[in-house]
Protein backbone atom coordinates (compact mmCIF):
# COMPACT_ATOMS: atom_id res chain seq x y z
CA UNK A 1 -5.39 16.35 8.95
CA UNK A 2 -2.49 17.89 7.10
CA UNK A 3 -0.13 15.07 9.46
CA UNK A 4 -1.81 12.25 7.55
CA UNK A 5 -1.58 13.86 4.65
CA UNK A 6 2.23 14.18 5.03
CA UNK A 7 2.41 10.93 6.56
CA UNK A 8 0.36 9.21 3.24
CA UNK A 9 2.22 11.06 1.20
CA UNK A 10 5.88 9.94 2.42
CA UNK A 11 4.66 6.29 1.94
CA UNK A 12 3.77 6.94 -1.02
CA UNK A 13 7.28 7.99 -1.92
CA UNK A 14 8.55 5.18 -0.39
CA UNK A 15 6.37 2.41 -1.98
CA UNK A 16 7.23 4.08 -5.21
CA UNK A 17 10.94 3.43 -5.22
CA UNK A 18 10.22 0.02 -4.26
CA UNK A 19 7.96 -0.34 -7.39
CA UNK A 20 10.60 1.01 -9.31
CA UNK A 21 13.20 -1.44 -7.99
CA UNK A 22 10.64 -4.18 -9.14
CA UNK A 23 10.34 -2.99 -12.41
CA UNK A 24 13.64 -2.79 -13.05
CA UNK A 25 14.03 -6.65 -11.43
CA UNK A 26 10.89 -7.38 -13.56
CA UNK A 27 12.92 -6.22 -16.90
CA UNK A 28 16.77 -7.52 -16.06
CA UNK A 29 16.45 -10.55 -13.92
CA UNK A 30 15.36 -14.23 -14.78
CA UNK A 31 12.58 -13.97 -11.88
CA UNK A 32 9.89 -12.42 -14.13
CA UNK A 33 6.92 -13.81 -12.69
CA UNK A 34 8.02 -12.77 -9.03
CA UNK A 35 8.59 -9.43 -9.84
CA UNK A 36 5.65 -9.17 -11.62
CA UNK A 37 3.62 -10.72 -8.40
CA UNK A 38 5.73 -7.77 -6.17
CA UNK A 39 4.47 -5.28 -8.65
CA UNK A 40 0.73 -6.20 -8.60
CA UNK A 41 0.51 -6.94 -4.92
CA UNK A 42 1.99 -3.58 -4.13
CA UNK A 43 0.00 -1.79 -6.82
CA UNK A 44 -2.73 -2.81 -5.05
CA UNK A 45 -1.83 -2.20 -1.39
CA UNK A 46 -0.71 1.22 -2.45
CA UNK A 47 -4.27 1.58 -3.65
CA UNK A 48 -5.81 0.75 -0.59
CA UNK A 49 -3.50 2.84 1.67
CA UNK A 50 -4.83 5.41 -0.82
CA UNK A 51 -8.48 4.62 -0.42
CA UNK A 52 -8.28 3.92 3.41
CA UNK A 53 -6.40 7.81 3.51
CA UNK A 54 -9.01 8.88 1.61
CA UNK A 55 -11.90 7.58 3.63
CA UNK A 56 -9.80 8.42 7.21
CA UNK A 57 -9.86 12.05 5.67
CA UNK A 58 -13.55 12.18 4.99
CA UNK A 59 -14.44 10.46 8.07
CA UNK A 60 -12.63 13.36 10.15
CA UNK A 61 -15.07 15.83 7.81
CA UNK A 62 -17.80 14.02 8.84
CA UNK A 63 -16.96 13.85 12.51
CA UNK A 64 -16.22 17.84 12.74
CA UNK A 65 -19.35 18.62 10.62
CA UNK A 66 -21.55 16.53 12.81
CA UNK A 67 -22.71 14.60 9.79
CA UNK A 68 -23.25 10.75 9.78
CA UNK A 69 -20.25 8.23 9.68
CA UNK A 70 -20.50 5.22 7.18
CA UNK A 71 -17.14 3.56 7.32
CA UNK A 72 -13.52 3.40 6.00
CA UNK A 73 -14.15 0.65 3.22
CA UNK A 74 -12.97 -2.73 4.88
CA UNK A 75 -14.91 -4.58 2.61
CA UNK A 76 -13.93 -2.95 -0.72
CA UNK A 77 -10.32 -3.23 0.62
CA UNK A 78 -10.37 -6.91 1.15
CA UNK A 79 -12.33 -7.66 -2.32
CA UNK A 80 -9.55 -5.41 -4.00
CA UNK A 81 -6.98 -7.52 -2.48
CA UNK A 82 -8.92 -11.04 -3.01
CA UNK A 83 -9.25 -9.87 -6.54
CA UNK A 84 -5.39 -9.56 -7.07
CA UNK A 85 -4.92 -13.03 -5.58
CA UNK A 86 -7.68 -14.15 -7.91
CA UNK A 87 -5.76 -12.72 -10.81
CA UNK A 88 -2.62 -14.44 -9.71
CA UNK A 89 -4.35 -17.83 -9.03
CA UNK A 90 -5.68 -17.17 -12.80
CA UNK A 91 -2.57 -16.60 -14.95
CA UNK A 92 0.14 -18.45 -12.49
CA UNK A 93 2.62 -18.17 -15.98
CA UNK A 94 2.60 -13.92 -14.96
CA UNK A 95 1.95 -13.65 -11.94
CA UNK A 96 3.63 -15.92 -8.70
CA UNK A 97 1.28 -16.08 -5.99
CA UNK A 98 3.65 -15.37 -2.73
CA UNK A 99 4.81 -12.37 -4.58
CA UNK A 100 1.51 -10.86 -4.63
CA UNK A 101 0.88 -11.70 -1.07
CA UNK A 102 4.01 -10.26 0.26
CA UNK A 103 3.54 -7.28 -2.30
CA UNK A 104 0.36 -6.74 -0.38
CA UNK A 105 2.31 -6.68 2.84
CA UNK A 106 4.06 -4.40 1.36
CA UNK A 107 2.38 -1.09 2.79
CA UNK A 108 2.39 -2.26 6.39
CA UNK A 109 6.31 -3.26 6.11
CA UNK A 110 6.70 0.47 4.84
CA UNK A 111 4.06 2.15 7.78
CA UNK A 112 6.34 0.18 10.31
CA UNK A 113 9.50 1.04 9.17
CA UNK A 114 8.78 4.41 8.56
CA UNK A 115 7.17 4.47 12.32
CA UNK A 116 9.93 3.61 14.17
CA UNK A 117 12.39 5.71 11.87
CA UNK A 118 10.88 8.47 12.67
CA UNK A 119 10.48 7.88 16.38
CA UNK A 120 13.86 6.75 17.09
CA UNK A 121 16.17 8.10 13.71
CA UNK A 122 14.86 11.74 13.19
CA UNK A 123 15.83 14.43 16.23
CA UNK A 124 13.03 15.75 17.98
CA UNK A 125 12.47 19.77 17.34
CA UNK A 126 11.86 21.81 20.91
């Protein structure tokens, strides 16, 4: 698994300079409440590409070991997620609700991008 581990970790990189360009839109724009929607909805789907790494990882333990497979978490993922839009539906002054959606996109724009980057962008080694 050391390829999912390098993959997870390059997203991670990634998702973190985005969160970094949102803070710093967060502290010197007008558009507080947007930025501060980008930063929670990606906060959070950086989370659950973290959790859904984690359980991928375990889950290839478990299948090599021979041991018994629960799951990767869908639930948990989703209630994480509902949670966030709960919290944005709940203080609408902080937190603008589209931001937080597309924040959660916000993984699976990255995973894409990254995809075909490295498919098409990156030479091949022989």
């Amino acid at each position: 698994m050391p390829e999912l581990q390098q993959l997870f970790y390059r997203h991670c990189k990634y998702i973190l300079y985005l969160l970094s360009i949102y803070v710093l839109g967060w502290g010197f724009t007008e558009y507080k409440s947007v930025f501060l929607g980008l930063i929670l909805g990606t906060s959070v789907s950086l989370f659950n590409h973290w959790y859904l790494a984690r359980k991928t990882n375990r889950l290839g333990e478990a299948v090599t070991s021979g041991k018994r497979v629960y799951g990767i978490g869908t639930l948990a993922r989703m209630a994480i997620v509902i949670l966030a839009v709960y919290i944005a539906g709940k203080f609408p002054q902080y937190f603008h609700l589209v931001s937080v959606i597309i924040g959660v996109m916000t993984v699976y724009a990255v995973v894409i991008i990254d995809f075909f980057y490295q498919k098409t962008m990156k030479p091949r080694n022989k």
